[in-house]
C-alpha atoms as a PDB file:
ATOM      1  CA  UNK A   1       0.000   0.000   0.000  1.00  0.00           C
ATOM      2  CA  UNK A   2       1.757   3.146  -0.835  1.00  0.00           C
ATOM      3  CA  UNK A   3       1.257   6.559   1.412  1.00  0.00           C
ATOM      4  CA  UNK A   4      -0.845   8.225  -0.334  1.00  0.00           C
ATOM      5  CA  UNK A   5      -3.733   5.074  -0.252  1.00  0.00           C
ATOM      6  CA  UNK A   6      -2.242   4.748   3.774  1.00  0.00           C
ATOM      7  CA  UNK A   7      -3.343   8.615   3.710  1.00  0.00           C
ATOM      8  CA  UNK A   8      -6.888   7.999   2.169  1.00  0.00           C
ATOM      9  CA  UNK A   9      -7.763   5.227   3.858  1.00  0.00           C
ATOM     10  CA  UNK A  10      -7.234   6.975   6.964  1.00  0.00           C
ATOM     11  CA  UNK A  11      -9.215  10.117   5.968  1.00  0.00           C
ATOM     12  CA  UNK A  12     -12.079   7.587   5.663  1.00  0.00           C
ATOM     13  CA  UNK A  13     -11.608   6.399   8.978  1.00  0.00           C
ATOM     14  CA  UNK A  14     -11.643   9.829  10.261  1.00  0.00           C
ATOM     15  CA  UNK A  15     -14.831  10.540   8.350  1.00  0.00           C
ATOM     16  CA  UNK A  16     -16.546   7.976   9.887  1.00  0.00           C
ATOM     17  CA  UNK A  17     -15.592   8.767  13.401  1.00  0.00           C
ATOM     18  CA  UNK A  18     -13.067   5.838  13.827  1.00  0.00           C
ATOM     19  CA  UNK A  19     -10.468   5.954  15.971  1.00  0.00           C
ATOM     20  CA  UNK A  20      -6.934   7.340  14.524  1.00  0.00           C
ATOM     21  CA  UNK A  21      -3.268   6.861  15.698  1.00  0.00           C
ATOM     22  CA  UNK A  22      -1.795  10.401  15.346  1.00  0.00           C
ATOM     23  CA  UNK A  23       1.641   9.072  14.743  1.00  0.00           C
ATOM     24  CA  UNK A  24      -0.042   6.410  11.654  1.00  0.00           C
ATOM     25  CA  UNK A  25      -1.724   9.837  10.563  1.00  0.00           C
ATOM     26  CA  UNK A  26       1.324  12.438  10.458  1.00  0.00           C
ATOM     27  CA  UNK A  27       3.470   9.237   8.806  1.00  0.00           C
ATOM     28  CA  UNK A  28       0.535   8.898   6.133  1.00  0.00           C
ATOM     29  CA  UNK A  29       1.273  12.785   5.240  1.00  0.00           C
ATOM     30  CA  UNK A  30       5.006  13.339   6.123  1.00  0.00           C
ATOM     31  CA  UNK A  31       6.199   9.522   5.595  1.00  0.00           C
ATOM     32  CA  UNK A  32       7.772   9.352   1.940  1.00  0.00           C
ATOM     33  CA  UNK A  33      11.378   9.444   1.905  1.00  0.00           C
ATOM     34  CA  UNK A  34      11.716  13.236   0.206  1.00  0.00           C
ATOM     35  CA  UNK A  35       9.077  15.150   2.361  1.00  0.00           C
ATOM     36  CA  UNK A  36      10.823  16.003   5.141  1.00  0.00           C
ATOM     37  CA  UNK A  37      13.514  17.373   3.284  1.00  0.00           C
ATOM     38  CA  UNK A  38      11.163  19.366   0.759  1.00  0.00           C
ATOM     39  CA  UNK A  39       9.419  20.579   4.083  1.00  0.00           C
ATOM     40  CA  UNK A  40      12.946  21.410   5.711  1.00  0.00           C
ATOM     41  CA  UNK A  41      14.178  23.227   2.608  1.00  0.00           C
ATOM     42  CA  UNK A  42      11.243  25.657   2.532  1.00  0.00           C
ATOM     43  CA  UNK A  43      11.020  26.053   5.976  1.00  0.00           C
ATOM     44  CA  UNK A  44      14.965  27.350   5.783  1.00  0.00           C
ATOM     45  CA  UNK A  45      14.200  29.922   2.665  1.00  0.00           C
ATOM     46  CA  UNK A  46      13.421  33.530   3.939  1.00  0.00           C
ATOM     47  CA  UNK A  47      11.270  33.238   0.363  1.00  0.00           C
ATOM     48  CA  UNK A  48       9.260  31.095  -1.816  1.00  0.00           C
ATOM     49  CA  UNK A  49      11.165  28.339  -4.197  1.00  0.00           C
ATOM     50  CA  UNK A  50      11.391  27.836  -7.417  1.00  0.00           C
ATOM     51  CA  UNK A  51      10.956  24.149  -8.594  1.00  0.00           C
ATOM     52  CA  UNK A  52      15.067  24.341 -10.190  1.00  0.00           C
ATOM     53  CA  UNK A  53      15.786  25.603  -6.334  1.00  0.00           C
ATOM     54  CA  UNK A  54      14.250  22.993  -4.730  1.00  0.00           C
ATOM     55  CA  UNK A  55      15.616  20.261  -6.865  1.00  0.00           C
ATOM     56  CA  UNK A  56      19.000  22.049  -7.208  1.00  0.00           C
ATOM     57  CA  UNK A  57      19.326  21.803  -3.445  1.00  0.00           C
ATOM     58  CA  UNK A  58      17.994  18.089  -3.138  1.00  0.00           C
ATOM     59  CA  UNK A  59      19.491  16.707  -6.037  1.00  0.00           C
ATOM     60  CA  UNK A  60      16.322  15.305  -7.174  1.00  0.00           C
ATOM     61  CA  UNK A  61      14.630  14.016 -10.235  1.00  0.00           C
ATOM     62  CA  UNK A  62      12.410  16.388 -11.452  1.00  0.00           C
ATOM     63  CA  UNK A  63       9.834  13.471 -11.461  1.00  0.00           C
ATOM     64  CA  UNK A  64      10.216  12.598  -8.193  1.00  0.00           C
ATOM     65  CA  UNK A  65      10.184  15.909  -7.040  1.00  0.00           C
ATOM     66  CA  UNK A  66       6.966  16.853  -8.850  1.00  0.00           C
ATOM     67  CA  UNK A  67       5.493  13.976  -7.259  1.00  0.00           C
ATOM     68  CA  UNK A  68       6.320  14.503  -4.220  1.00  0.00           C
ATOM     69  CA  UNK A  69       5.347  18.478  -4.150  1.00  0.00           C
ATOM     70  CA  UNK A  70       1.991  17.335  -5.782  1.00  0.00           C
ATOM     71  CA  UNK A  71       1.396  15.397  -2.654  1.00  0.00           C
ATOM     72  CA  UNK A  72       2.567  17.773  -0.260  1.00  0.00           C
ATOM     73  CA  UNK A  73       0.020  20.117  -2.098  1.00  0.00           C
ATOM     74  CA  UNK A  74      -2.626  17.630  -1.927  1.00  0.00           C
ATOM     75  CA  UNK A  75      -2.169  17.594   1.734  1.00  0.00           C
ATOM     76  CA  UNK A  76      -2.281  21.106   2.596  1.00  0.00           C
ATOM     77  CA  UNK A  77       1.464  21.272   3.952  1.00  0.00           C
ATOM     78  CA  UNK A  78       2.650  23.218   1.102  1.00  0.00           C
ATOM     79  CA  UNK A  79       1.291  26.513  -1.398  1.00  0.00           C
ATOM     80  CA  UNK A  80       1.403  26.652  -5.109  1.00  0.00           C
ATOM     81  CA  UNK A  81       2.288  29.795  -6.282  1.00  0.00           C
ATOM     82  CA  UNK A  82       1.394  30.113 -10.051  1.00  0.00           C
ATOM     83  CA  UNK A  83       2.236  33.607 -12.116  1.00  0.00           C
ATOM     84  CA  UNK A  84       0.990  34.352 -15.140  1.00  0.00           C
ATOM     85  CA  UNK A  85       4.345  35.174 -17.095  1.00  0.00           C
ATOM     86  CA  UNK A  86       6.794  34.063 -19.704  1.00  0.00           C
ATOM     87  CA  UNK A  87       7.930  31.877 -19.662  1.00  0.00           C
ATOM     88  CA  UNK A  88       5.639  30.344 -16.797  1.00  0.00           C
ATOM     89  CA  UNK A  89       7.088  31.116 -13.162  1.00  0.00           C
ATOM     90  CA  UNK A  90       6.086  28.835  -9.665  1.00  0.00           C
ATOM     91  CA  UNK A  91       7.207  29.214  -6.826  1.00  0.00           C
ATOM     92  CA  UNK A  92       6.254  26.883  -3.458  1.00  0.00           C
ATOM     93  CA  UNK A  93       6.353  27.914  -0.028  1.00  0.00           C
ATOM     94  CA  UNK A  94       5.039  26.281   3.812  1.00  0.00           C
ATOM     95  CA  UNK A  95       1.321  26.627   3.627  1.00  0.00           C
ATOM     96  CA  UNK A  96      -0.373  27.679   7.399  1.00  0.00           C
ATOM     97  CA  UNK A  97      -0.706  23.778   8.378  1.00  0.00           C
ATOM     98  CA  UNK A  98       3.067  22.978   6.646  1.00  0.00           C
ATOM     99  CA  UNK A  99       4.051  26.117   9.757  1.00  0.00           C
ATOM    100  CA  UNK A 100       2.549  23.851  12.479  1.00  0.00           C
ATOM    101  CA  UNK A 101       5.526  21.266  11.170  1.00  0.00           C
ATOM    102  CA  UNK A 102       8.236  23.747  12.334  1.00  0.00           C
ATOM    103  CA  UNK A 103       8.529  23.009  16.113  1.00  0.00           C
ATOM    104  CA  UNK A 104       8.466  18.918  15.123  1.00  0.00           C
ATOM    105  CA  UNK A 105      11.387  19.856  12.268  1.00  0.00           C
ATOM    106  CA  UNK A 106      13.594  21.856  14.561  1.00  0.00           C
ATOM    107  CA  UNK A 107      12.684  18.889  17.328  1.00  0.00           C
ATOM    108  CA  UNK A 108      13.879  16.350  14.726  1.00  0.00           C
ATOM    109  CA  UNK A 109      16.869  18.114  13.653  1.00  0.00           C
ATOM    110  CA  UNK A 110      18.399  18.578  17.372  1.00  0.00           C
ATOM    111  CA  UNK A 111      17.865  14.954  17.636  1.00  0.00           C
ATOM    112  CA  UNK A 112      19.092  14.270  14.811  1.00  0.00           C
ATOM    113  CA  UNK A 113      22.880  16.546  15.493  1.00  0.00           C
ATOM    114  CA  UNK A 114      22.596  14.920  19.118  1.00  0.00           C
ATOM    115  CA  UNK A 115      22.750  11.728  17.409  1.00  0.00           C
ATOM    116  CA  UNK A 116      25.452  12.201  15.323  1.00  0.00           C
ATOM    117  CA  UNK A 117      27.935  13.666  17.917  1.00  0.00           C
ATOM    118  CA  UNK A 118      26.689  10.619  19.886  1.00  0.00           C
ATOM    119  CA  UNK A 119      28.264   8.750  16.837  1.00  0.00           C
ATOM    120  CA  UNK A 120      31.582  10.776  16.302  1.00  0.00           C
ATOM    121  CA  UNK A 121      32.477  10.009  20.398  1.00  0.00           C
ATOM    122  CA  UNK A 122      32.138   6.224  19.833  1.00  0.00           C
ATOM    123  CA  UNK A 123      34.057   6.313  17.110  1.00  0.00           C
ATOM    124  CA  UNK A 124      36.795   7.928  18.695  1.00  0.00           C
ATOM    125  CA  UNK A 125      36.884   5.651  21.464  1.00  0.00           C
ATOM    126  CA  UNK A 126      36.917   2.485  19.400  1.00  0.00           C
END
């Protein structure tokens, strides 16, 4: 089952009053491997991105990163800005629900350093 059906069929469950693991729920939205990072990237830019941005600083596949920003649109956590120029111009920033995500990111990322200077010490003691 990929995310995105994990994602619907808990929408439905939701929708019919079941009962939800939040963790089974933010996985469903955040869980694919290149979310986070998308998430992390525009949280870090003072501005929106440009696609080339984006996948210049994530050394994506544009398919893989239009997949994955389609879903993150789908899902609220990002905004699609479109302008109405040539050539065409779109930019993608946090939406108001992708914002709540900031104090979980910043949590994740001090884990995350902790971690690895956890590493670096063992390794200089072995």
């Amino acid at each position: 089952m990929t995310w995105e059906e994990k994602y619907q069929e808990i929408l439905a469950r939701i929708r019919e009053g079941g009962n939800i693991c939040p963790i089974m729920y933010a996985v469903s939205v955040i869980g694919q491997k290149w979310k986070i990072p998308i998430l992390w990237q525009l949280a870090k830019s003072e501005k929106p991105m440009r696609f080339s941005e984006i996948r210049k600083a994530l050394k994506l596949t544009d398919a893989m990163l239009s997949k994955t920003l389609d879903e993150l649109e789908e899902h609220k956590m990002i905004e699609r800005i479109q302008y109405d120029c040539i050539p065409p111009r779109v930019e993608y920033t946090l939406s108001c629900k992708g914002k709540t995500l900031l104090p979980a990111l910043l949590a994740l990322r001090d884990w995350g350093a902790e971690q690895i200077r956890e590493e670096s010490r063992n390794c200089e003691k072995e």
